[in-house]
C-alpha atoms as a PDB file:
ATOM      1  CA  UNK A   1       0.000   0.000   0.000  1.00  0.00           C
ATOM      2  CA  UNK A   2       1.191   3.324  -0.657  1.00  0.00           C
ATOM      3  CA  UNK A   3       2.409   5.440   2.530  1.00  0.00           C
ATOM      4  CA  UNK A   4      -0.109   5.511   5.271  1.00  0.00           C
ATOM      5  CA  UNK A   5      -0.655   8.681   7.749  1.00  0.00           C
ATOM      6  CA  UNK A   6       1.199   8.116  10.987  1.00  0.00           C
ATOM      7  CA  UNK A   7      -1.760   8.210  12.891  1.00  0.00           C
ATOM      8  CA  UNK A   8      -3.471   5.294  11.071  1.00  0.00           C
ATOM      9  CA  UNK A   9      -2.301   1.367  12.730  1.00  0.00           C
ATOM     10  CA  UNK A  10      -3.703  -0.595  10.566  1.00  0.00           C
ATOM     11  CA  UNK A  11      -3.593  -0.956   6.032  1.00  0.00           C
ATOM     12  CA  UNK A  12      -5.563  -3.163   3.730  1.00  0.00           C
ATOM     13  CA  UNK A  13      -2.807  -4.935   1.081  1.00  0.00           C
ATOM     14  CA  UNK A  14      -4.304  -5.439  -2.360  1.00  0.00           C
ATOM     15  CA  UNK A  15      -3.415  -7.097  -5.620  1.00  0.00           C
ATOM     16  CA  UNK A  16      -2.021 -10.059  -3.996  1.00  0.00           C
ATOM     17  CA  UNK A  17      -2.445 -13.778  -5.850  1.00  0.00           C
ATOM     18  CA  UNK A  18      -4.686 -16.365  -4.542  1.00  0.00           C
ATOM     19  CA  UNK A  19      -3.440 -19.407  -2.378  1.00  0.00           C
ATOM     20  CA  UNK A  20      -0.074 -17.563  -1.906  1.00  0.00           C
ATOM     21  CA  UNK A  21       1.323 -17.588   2.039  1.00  0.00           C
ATOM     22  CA  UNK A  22       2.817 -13.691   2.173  1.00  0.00           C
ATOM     23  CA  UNK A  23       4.493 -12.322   5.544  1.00  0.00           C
ATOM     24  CA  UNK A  24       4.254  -8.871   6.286  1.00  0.00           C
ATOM     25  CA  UNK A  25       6.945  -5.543   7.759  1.00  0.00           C
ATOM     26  CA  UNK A  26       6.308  -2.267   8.328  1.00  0.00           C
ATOM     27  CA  UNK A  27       8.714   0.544   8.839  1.00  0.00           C
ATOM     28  CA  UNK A  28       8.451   3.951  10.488  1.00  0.00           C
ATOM     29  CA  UNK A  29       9.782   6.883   8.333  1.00  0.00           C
ATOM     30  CA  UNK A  30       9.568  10.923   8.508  1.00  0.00           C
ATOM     31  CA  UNK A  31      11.428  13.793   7.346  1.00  0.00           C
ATOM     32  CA  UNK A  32      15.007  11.958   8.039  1.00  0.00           C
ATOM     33  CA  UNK A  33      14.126   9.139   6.795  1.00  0.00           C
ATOM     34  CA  UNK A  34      13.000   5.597   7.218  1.00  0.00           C
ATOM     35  CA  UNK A  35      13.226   3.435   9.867  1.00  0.00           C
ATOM     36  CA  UNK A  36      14.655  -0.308  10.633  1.00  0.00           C
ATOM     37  CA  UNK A  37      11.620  -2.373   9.930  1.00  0.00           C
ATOM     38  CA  UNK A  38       9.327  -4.681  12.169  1.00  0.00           C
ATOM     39  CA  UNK A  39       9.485  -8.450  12.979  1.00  0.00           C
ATOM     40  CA  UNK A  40       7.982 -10.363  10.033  1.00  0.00           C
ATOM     41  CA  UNK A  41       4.462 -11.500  10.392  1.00  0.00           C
ATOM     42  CA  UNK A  42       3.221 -15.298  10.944  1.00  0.00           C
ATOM     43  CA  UNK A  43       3.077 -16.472   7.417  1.00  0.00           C
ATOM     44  CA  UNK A  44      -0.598 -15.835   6.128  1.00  0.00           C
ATOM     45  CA  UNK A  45      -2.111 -17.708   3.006  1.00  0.00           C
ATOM     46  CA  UNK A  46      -4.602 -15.693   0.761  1.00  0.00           C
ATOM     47  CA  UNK A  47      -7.841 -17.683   0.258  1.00  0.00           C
ATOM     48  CA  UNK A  48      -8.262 -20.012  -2.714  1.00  0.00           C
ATOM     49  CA  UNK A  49      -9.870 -18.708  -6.269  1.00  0.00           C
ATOM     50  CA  UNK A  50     -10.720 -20.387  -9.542  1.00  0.00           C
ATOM     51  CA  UNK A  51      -7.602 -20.358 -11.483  1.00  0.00           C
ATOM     52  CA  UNK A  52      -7.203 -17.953 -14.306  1.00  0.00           C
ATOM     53  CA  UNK A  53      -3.818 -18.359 -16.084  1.00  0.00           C
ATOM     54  CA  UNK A  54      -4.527 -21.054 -19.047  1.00  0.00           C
ATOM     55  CA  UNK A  55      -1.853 -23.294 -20.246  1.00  0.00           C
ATOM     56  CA  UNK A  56       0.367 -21.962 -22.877  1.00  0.00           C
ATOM     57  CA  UNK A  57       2.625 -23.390 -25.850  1.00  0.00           C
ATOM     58  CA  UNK A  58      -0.519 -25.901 -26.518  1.00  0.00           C
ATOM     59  CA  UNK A  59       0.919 -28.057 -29.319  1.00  0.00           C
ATOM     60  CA  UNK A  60       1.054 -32.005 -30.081  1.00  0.00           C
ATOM     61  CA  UNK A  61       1.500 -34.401 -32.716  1.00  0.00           C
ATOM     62  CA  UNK A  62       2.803 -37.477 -33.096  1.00  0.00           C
ATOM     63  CA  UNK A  63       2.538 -40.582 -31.578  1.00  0.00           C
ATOM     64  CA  UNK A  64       1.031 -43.821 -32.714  1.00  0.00           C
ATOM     65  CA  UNK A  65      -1.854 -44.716 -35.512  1.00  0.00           C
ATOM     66  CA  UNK A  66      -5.192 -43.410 -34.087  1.00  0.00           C
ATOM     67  CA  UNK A  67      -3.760 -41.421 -31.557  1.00  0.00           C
ATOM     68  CA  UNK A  68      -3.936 -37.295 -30.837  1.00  0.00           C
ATOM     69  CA  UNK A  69      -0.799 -36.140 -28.186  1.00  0.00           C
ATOM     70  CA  UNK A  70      -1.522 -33.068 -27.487  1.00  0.00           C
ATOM     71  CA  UNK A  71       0.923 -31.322 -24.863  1.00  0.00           C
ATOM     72  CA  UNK A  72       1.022 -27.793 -23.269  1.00  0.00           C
ATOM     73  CA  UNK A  73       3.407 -25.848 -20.616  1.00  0.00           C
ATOM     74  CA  UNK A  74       2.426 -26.399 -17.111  1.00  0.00           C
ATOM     75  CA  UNK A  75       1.095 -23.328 -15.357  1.00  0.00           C
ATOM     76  CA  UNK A  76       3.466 -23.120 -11.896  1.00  0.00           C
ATOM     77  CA  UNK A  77       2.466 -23.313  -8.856  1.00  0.00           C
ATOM     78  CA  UNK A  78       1.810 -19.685  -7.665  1.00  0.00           C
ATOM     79  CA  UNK A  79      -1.087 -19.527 -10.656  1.00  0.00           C
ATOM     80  CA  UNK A  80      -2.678 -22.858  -9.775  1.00  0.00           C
ATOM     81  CA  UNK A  81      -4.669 -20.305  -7.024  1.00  0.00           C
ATOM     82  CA  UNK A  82      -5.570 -23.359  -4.948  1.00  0.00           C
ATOM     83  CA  UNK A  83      -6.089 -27.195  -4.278  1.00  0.00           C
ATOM     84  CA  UNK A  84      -7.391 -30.257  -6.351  1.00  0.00           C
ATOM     85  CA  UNK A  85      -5.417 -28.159  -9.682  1.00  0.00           C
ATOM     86  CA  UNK A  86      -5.627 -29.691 -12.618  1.00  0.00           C
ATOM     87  CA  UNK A  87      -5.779 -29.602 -16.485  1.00  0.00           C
ATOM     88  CA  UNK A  88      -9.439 -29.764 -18.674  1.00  0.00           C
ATOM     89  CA  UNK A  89      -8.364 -31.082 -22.254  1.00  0.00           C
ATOM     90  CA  UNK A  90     -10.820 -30.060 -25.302  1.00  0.00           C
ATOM     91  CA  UNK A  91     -10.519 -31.520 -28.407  1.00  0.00           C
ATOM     92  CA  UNK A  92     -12.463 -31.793 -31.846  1.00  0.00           C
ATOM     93  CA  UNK A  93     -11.882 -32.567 -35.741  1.00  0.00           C
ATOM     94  CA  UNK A  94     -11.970 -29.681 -37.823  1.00  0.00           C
ATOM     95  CA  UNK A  95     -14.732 -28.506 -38.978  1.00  0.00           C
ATOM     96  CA  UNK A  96     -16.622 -30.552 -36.176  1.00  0.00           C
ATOM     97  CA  UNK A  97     -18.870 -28.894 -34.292  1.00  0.00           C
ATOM     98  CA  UNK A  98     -18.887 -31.134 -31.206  1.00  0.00           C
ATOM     99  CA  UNK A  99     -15.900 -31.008 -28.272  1.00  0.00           C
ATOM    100  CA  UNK A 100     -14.589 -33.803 -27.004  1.00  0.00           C
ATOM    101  CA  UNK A 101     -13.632 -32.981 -22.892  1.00  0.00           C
ATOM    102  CA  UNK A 102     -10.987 -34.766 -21.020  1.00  0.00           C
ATOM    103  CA  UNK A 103      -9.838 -34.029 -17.750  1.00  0.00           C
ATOM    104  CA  UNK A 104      -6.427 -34.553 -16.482  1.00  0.00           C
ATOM    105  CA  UNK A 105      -5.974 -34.440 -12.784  1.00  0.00           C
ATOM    106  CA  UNK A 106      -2.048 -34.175 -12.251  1.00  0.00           C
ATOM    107  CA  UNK A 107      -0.603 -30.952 -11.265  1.00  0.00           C
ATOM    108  CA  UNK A 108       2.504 -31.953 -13.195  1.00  0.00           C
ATOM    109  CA  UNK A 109       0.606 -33.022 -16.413  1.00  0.00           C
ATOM    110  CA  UNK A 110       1.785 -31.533 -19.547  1.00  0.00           C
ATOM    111  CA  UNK A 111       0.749 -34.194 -22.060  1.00  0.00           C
ATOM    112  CA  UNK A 112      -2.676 -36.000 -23.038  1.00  0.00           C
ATOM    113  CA  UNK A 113      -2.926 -38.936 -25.396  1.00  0.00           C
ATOM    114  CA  UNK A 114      -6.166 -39.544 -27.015  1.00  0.00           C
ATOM    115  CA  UNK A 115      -6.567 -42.538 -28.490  1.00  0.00           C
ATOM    116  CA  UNK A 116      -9.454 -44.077 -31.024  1.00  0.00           C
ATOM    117  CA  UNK A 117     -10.059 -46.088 -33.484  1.00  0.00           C
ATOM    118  CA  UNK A 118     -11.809 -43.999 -35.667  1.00  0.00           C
ATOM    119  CA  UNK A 119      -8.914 -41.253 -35.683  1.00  0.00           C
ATOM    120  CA  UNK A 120      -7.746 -41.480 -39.443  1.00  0.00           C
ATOM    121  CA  UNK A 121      -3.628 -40.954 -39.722  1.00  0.00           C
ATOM    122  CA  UNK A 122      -2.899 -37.377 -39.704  1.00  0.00           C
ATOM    123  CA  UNK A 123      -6.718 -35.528 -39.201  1.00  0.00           C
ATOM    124  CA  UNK A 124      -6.363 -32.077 -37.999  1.00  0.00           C
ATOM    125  CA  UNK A 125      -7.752 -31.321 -34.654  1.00  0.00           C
ATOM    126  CA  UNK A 126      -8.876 -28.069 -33.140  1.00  0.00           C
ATOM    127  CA  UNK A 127      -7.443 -28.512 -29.151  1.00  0.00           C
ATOM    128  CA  UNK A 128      -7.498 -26.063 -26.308  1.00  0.00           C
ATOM    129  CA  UNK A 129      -6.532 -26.730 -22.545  1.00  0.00           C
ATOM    130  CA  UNK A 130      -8.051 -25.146 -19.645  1.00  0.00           C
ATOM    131  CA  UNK A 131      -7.477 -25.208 -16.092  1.00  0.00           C
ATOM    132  CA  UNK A 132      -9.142 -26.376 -12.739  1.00  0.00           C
ATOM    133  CA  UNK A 133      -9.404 -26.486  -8.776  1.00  0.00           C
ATOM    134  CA  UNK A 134     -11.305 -26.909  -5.951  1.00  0.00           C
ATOM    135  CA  UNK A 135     -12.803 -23.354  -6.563  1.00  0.00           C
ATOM    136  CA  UNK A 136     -14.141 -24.182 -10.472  1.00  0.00           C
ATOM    137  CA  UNK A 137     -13.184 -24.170 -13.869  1.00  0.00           C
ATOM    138  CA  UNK A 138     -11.000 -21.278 -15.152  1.00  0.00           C
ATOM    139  CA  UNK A 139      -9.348 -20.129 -18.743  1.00  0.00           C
ATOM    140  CA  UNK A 140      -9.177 -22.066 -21.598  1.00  0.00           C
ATOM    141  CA  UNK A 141      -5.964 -21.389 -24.242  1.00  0.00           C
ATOM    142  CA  UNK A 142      -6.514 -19.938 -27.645  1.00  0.00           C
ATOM    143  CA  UNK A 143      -7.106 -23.367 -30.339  1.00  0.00           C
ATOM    144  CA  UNK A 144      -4.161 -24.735 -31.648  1.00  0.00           C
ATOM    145  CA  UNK A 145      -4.343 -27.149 -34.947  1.00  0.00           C
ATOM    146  CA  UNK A 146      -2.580 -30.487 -33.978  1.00  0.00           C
ATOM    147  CA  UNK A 147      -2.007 -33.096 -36.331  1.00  0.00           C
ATOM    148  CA  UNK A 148      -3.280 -36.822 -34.971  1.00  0.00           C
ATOM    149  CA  UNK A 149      -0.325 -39.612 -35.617  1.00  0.00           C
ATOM    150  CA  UNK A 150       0.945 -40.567 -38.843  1.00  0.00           C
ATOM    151  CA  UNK A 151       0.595 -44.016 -40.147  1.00  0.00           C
ATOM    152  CA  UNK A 152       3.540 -45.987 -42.230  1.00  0.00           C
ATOM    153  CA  UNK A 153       3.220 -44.365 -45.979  1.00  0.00           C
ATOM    154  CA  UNK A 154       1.068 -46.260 -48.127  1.00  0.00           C
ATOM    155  CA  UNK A 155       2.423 -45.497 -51.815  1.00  0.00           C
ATOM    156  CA  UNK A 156       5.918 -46.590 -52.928  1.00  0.00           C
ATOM    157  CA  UNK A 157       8.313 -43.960 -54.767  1.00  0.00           C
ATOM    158  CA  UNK A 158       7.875 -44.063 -58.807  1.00  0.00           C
ATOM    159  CA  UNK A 159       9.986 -44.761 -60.965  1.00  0.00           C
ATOM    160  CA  UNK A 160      12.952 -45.959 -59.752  1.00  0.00           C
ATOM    161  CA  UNK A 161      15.854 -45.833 -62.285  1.00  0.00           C
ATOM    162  CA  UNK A 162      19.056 -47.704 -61.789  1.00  0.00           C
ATOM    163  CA  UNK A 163      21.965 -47.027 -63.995  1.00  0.00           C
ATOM    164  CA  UNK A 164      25.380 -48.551 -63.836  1.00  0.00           C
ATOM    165  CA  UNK A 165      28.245 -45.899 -62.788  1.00  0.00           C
ATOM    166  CA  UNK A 166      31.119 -48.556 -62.618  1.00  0.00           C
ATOM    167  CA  UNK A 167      31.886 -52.376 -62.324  1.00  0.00           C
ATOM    168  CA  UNK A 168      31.040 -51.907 -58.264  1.00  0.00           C
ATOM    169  CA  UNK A 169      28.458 -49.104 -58.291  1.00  0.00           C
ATOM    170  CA  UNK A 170      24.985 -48.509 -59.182  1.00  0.00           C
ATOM    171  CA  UNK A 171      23.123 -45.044 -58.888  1.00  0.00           C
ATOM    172  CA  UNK A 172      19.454 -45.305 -58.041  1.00  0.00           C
ATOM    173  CA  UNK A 173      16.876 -42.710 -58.455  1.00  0.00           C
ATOM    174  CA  UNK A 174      13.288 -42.235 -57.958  1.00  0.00           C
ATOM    175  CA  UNK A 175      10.628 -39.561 -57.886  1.00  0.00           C
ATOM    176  CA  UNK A 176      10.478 -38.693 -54.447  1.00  0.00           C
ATOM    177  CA  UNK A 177       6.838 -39.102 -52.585  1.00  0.00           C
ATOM    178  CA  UNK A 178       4.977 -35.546 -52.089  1.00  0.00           C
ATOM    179  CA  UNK A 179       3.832 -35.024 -48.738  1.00  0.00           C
ATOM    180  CA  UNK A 180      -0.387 -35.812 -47.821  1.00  0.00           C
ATOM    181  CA  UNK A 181      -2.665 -37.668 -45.519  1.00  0.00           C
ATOM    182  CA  UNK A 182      -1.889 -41.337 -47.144  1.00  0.00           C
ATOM    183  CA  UNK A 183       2.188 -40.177 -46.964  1.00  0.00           C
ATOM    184  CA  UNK A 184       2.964 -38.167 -43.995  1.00  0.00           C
ATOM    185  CA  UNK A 185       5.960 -36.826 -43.835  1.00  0.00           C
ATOM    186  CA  UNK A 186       8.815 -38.348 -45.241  1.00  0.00           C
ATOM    187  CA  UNK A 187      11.656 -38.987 -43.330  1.00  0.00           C
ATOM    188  CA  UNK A 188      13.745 -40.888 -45.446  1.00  0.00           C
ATOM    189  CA  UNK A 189      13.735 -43.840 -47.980  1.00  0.00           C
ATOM    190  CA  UNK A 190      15.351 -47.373 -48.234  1.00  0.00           C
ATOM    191  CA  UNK A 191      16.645 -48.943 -50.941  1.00  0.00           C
ATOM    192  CA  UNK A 192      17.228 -52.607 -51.369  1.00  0.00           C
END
């Protein structure tokens, strides 16, 4: 609080965060200056709230055939604003109009795998994390676009053309395989 008449004993602090212990001085000052300040106070803890800082960095990808990781950067401990903290996972194709909710009750968390069948190999998602406690249900992120996980490509380069460069090497070439939902991406090819 700003600087409090000397006649007054006694100051409301504001602007402090929820679920936070704080200890408390005061000094004395006047026109030469300011004082050696008090004892600290007995630790105090604000009250609980309903937490309000969202996950950020929500991103994914990956991971197995019909499977969606989806992973965000914990919120720390002095946002969580009180007990039973924990992540709210919401999740739906694109386009889809209907979210899927998940809730993930580890303070630690940073990563959710959902998993189904029906989840074709590399289906964008629409995803957004949110936050809980004791208190409620607090912010959700901003959507992110996360990519569910590939599955082995299922068309075979073109083309291939070997030609004989001397009496103990062959060069082989091929068209190489453009990138899309039946591909993935391409990491690298094997010839035998």
């Amino acid at each position: 609080p700003e600087v409090i008449n000397g006649r007054t004993h006694k100051a409301t602090v504001v602007d402090l965060s929820p679920w936070v212990e704080y200890e408390f001085r005061v000094v004395a000052s006047n026109s030469v200056g300011i004082g050696e300040p008090s004892r600290p106070s007995a630790l105090l803890k604000t009250k609980a709230a309903v937490p309000v800082t969202a996950p950020t960095n929500v991103s994914g990808g990956g991971g197995s055939r019909s499977e969606l990781v989806i992973t965000w950067e914990p919120v720390p401990e002095e946002l969580q604003n009180g007990e039973g903290f924990g992540y709210i996972v919401m999740l739906r194709p694109l386009g889809s109009t209907t979210w899927t909710k998940a809730v993930v009750a580890s303070v630690e968390a940073s990563k959710y795998v959902y998993r189904n069948e029906s989840i074709t190999p590399l289906s964008p998602f629409e995803v957004k994390v949110g936050v809980y406690n004791n208190e409620g249900e607090g912010t959700l992120s901003s959507i992110s676009i996360v990519y569910s996980g590939e599955d082995e490509p299922q068309i075979a380069p073109a083309g291939p053309l070997a030609l004989s460069v001397s009496a103990a090497e062959v060069e082989v070439s091929w068209q190489p395989i453009a990138w899309n939902r039946h591909t993935g991406r391409v990491l690298g090819y094997e010839v035998r």
